[in-house]
C-alpha atoms as a PDB file:
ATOM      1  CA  UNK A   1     -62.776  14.351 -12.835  1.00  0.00           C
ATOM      2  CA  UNK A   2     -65.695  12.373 -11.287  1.00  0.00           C
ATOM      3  CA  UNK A   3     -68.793  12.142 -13.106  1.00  0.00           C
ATOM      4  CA  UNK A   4     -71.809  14.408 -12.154  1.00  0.00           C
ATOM      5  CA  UNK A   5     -74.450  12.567 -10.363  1.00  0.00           C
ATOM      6  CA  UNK A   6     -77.738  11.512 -12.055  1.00  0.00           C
ATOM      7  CA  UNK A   7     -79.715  14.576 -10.406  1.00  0.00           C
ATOM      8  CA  UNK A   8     -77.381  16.627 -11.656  1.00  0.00           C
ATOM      9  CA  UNK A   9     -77.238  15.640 -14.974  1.00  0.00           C
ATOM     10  CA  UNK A  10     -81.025  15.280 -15.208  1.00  0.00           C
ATOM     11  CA  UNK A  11     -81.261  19.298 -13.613  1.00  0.00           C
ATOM     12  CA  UNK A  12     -78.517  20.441 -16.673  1.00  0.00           C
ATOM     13  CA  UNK A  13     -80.810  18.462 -19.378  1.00  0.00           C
ATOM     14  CA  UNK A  14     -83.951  19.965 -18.085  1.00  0.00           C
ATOM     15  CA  UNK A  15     -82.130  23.541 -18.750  1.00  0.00           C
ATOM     16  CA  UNK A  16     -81.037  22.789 -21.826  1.00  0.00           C
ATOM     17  CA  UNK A  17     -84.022  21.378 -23.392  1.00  0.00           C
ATOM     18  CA  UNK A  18     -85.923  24.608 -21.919  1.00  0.00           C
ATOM     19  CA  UNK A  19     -83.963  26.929 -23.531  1.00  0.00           C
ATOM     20  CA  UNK A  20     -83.794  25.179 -26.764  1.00  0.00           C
ATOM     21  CA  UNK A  21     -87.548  24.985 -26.860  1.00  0.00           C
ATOM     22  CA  UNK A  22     -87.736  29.305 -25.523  1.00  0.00           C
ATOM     23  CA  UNK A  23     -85.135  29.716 -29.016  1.00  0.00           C
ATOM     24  CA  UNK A  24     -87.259  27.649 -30.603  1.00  0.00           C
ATOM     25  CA  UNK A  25     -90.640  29.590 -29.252  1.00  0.00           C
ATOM     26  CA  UNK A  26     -89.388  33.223 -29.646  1.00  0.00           C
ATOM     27  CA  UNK A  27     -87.003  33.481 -32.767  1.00  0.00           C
ATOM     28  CA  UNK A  28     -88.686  30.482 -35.124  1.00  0.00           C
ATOM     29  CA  UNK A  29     -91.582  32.409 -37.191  1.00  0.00           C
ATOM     30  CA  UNK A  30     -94.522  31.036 -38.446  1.00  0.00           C
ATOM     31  CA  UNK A  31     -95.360  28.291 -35.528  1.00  0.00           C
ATOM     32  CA  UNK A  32     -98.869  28.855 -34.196  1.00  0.00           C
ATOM     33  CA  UNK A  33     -98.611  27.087 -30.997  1.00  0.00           C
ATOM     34  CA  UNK A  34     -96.250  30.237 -29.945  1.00  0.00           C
ATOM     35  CA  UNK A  35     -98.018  32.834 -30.838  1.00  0.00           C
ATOM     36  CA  UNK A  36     -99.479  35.253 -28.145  1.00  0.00           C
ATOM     37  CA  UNK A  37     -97.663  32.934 -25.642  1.00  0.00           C
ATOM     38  CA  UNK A  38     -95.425  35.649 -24.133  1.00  0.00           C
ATOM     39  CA  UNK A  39     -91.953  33.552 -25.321  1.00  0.00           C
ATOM     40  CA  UNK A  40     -90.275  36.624 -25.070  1.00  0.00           C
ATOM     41  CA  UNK A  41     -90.656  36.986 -21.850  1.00  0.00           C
ATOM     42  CA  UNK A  42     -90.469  33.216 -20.882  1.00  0.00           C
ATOM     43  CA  UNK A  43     -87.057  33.586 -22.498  1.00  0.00           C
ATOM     44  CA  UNK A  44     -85.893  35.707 -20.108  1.00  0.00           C
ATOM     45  CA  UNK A  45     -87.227  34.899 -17.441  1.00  0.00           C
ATOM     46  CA  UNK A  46     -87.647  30.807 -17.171  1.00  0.00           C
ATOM     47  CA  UNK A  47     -83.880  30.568 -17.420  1.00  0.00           C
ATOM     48  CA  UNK A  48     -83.305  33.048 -14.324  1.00  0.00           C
ATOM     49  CA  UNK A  49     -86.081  31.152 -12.382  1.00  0.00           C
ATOM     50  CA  UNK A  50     -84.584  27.615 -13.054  1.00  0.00           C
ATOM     51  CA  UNK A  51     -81.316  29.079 -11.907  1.00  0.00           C
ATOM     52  CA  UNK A  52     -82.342  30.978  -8.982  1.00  0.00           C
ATOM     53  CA  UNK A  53     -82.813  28.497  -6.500  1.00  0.00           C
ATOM     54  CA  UNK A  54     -79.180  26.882  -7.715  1.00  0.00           C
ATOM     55  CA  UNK A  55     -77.508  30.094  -7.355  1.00  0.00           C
ATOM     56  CA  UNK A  56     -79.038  30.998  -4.090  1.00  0.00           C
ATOM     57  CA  UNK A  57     -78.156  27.609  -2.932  1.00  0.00           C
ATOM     58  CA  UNK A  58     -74.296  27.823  -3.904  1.00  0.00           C
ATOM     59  CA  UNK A  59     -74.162  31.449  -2.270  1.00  0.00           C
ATOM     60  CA  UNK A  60     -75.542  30.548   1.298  1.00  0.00           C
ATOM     61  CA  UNK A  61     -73.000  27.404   0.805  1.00  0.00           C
ATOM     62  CA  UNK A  62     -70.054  29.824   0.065  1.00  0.00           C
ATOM     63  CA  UNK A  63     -71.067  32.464   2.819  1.00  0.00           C
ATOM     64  CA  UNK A  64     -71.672  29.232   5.418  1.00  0.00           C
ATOM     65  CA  UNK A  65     -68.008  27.962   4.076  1.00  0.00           C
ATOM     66  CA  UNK A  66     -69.413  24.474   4.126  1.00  0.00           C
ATOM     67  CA  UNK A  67     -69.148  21.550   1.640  1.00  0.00           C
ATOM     68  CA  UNK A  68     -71.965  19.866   2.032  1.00  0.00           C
ATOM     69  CA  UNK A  69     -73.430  18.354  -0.893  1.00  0.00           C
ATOM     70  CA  UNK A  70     -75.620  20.450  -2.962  1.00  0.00           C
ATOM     71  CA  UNK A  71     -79.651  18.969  -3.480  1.00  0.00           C
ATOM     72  CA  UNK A  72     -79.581  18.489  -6.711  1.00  0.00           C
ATOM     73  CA  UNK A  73     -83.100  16.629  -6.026  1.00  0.00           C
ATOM     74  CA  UNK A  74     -84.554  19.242  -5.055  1.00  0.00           C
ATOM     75  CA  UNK A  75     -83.372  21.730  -7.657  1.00  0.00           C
ATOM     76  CA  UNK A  76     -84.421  19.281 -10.760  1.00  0.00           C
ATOM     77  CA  UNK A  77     -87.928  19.000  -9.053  1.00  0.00           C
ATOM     78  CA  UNK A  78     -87.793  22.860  -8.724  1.00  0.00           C
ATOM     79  CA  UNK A  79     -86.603  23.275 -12.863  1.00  0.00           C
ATOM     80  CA  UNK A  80     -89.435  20.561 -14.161  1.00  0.00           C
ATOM     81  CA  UNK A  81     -92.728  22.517 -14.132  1.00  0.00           C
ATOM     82  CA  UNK A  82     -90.909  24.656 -17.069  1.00  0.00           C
ATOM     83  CA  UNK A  83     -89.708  21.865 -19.296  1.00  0.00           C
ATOM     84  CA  UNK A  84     -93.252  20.507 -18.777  1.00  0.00           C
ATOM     85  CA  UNK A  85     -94.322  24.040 -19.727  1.00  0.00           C
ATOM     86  CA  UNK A  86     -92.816  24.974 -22.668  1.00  0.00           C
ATOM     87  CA  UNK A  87     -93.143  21.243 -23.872  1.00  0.00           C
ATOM     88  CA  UNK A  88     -96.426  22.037 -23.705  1.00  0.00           C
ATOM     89  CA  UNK A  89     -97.079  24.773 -26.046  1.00  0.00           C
ATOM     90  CA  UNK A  90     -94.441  23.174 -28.524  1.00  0.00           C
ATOM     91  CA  UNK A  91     -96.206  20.179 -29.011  1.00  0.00           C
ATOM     92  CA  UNK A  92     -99.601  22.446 -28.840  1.00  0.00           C
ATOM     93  CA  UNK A  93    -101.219  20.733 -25.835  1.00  0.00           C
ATOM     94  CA  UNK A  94    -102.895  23.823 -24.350  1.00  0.00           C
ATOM     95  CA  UNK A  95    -104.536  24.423 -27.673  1.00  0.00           C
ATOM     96  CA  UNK A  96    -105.592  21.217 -28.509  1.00  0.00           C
ATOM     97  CA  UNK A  97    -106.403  19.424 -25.208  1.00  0.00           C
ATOM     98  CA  UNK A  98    -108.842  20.545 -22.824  1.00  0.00           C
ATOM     99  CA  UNK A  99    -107.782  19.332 -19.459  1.00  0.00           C
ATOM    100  CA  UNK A 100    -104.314  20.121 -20.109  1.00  0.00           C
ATOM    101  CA  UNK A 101    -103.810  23.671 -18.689  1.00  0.00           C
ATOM    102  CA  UNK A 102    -105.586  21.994 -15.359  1.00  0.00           C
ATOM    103  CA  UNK A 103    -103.853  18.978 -15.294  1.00  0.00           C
ATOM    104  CA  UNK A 104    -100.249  20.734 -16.045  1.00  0.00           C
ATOM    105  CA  UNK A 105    -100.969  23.593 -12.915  1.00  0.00           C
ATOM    106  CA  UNK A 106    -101.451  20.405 -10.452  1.00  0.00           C
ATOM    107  CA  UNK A 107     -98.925  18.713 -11.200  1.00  0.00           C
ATOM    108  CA  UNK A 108     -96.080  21.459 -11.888  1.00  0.00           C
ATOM    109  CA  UNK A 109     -96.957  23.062  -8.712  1.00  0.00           C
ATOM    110  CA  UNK A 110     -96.726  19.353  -6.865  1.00  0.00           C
ATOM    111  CA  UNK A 111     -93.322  19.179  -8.522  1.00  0.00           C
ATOM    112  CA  UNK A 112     -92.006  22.388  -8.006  1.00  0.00           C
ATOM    113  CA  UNK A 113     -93.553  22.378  -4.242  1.00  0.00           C
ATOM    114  CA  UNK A 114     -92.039  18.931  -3.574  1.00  0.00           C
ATOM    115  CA  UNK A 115     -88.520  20.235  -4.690  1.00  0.00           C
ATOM    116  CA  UNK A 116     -89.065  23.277  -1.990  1.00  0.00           C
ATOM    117  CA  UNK A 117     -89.984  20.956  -0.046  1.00  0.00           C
ATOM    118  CA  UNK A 118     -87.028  19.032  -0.231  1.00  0.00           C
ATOM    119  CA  UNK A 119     -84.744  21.913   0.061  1.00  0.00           C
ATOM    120  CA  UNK A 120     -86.550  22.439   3.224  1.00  0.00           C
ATOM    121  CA  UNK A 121     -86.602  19.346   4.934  1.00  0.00           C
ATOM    122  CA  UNK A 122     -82.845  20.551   5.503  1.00  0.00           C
ATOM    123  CA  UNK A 123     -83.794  23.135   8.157  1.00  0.00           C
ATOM    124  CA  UNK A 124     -84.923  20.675  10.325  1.00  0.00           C
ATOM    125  CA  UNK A 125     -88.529  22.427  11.002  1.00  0.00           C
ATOM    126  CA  UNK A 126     -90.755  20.792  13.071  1.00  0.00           C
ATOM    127  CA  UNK A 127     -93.226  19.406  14.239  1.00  0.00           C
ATOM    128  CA  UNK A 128     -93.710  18.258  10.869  1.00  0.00           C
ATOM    129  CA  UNK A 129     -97.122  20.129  10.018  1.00  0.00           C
ATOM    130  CA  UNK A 130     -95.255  22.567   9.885  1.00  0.00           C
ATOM    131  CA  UNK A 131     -93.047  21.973   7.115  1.00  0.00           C
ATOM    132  CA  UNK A 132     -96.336  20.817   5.758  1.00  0.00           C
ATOM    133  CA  UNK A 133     -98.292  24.174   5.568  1.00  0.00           C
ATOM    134  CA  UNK A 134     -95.171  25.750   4.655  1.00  0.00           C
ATOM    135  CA  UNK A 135     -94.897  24.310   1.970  1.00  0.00           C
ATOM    136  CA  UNK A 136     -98.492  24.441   0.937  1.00  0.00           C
ATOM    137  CA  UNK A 137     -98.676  28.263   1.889  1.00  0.00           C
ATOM    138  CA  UNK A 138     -95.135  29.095  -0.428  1.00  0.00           C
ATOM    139  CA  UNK A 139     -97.048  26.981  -2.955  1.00  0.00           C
ATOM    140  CA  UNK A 140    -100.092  29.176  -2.991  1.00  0.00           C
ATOM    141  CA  UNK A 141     -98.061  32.270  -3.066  1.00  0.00           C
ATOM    142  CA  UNK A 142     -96.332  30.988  -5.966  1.00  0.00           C
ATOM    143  CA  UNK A 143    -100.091  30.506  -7.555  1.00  0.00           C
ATOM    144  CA  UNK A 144    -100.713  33.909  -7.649  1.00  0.00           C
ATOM    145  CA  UNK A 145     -97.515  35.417  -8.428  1.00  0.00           C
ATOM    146  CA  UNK A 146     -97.455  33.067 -11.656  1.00  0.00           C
ATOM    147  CA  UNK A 147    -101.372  34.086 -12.702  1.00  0.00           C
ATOM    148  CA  UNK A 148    -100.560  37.820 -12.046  1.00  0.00           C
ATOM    149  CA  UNK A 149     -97.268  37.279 -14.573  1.00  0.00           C
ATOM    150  CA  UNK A 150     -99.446  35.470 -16.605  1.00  0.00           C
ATOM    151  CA  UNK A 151    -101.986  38.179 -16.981  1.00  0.00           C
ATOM    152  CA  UNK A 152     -99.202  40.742 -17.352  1.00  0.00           C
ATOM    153  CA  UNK A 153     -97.200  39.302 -19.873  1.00  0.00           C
ATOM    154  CA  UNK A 154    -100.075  37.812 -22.632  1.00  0.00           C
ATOM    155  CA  UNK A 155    -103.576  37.937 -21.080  1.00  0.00           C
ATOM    156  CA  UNK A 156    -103.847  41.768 -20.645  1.00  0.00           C
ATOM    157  CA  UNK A 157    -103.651  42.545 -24.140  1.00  0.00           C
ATOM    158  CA  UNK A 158    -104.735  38.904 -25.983  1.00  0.00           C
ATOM    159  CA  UNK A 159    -107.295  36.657 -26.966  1.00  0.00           C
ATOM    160  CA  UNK A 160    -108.064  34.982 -23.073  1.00  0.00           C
ATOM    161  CA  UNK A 161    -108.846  38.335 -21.527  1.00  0.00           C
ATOM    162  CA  UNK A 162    -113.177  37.110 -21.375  1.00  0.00           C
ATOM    163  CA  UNK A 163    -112.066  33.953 -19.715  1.00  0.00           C
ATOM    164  CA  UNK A 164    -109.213  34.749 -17.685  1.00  0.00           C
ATOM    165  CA  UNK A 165    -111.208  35.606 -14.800  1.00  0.00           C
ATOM    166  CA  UNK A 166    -112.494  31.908 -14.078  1.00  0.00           C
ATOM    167  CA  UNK A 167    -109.186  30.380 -15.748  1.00  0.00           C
ATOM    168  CA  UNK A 168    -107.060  32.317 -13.028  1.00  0.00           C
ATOM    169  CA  UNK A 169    -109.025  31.364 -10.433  1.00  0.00           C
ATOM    170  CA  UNK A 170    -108.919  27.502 -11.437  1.00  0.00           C
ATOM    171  CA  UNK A 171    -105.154  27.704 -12.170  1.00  0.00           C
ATOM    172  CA  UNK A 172    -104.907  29.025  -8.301  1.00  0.00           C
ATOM    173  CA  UNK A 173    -106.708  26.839  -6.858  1.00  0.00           C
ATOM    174  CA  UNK A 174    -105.453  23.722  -8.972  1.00  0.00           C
ATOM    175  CA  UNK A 175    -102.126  25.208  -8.067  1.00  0.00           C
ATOM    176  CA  UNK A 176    -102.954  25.267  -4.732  1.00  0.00           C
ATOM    177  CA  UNK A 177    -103.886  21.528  -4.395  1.00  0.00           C
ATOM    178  CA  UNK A 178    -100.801  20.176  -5.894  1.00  0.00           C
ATOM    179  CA  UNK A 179     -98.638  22.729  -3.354  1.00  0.00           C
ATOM    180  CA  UNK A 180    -100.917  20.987  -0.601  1.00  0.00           C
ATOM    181  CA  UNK A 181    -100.164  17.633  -1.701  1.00  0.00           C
ATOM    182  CA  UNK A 182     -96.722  17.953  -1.866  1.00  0.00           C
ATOM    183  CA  UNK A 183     -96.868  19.442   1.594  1.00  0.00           C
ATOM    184  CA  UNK A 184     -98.145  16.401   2.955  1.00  0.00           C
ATOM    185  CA  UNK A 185     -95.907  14.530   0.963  1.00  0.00           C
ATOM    186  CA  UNK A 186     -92.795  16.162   2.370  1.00  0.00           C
ATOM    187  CA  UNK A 187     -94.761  16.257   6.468  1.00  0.00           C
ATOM    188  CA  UNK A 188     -94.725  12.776   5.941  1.00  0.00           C
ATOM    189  CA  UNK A 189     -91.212  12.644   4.574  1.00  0.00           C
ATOM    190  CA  UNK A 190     -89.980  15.099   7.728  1.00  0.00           C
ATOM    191  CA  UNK A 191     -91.563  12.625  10.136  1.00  0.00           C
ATOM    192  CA  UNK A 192     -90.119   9.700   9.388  1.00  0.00           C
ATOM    193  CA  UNK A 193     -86.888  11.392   9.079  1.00  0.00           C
ATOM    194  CA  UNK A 194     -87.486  12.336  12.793  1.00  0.00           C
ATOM    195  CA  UNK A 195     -85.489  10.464  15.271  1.00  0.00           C
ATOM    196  CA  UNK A 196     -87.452   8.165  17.152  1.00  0.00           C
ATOM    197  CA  UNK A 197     -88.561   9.179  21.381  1.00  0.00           C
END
């Protein structure tokens, strides 16, 4: 048996330190930092999301009958944002520093946008603007479908609900900017990947 490649290994340890902190998060009583958090829910469904892109991958692999290797890259860019997540709210960060929440919506949506990205520098798409905007536009997409879950799952009914309004609109557009960047990020990776004349 060969051994698993480093992306690959790195994409299982991100999963498994997740889901130990979720455990941790839902079923440990009397820990602050969880509380009002939605960890239910993130149980259920940050597992699914870290797998989805995986399992979607593996199908269209099995359906294409091809052997091609898988991007393991790509999906451990894709899983990061929700280690960096729920490492978050276990060590307290959102609670106890300011710029966190900000910082942590740039930067997981640059990861997990770079790791789409990556998955689609596959198809070939060009020009390479293209890929560029794609990426960006998924990203913002993404933005909103996470602030809407977000308001579902522990804003509606908590604490935030007098500054979600202005939070939301930050965590879009912060969300937004690290999509763009990685959209740039993979243009420029899809150009020089494009054969010269």
């Amino acid at each position: 048996m060969t051994s698993a490649p480093w992306p690959r290994r790195i994409a299982i340890g991100l999963f498994v330190a997740t889901v130990g902190q979720l455990l941790v998060g839902t079923f440990v009583p009397g820990l602050p930092q969880f509380s009002g958090k939605g960890f239910g829910a993130r149980l259920v469904a940050y597992p699914l999301l870290m797998l989805l892109v995986p399992a979607l991958w593996m199908l269209h692999r099995r359906v294409r009958r091809t052997s091609a290797p898988l991007p393991w890259a790509g999906f451990t860019l894709i899983m990061a944002p929700f280690l960096i997540d729920v490492t978050g709210n276990t060590v307290d960060l959102y609670d106890t520093v300011v710029w966190w929440d900000d910082a942590n919506h740039f930067v997981n949506w640059f990861l997990l946008c770079a790791g789409i990205g990556l998955l689609l520098l596959r198809a070939n798409i060009s020009p390479p603007w293209v890929i560029g905007l794609l990426v960006t536009g998924i990203g913002a997409l993404l933005a909103i479908g996470w602030e809407l879950g977000e308001w579902y799952t522990f804003i509606r009914h908590g604490t935030e609900l007098d500054t979600a309004y202005q939070d939301t609109l930050g965590d879009e557009a912060l969300g937004t900017l690290g999509a763009g960047l990685a959209g740039l990020l993979v243009a420029r990776l899809s150009r020089r990947s494009e054969p010269d004349g």
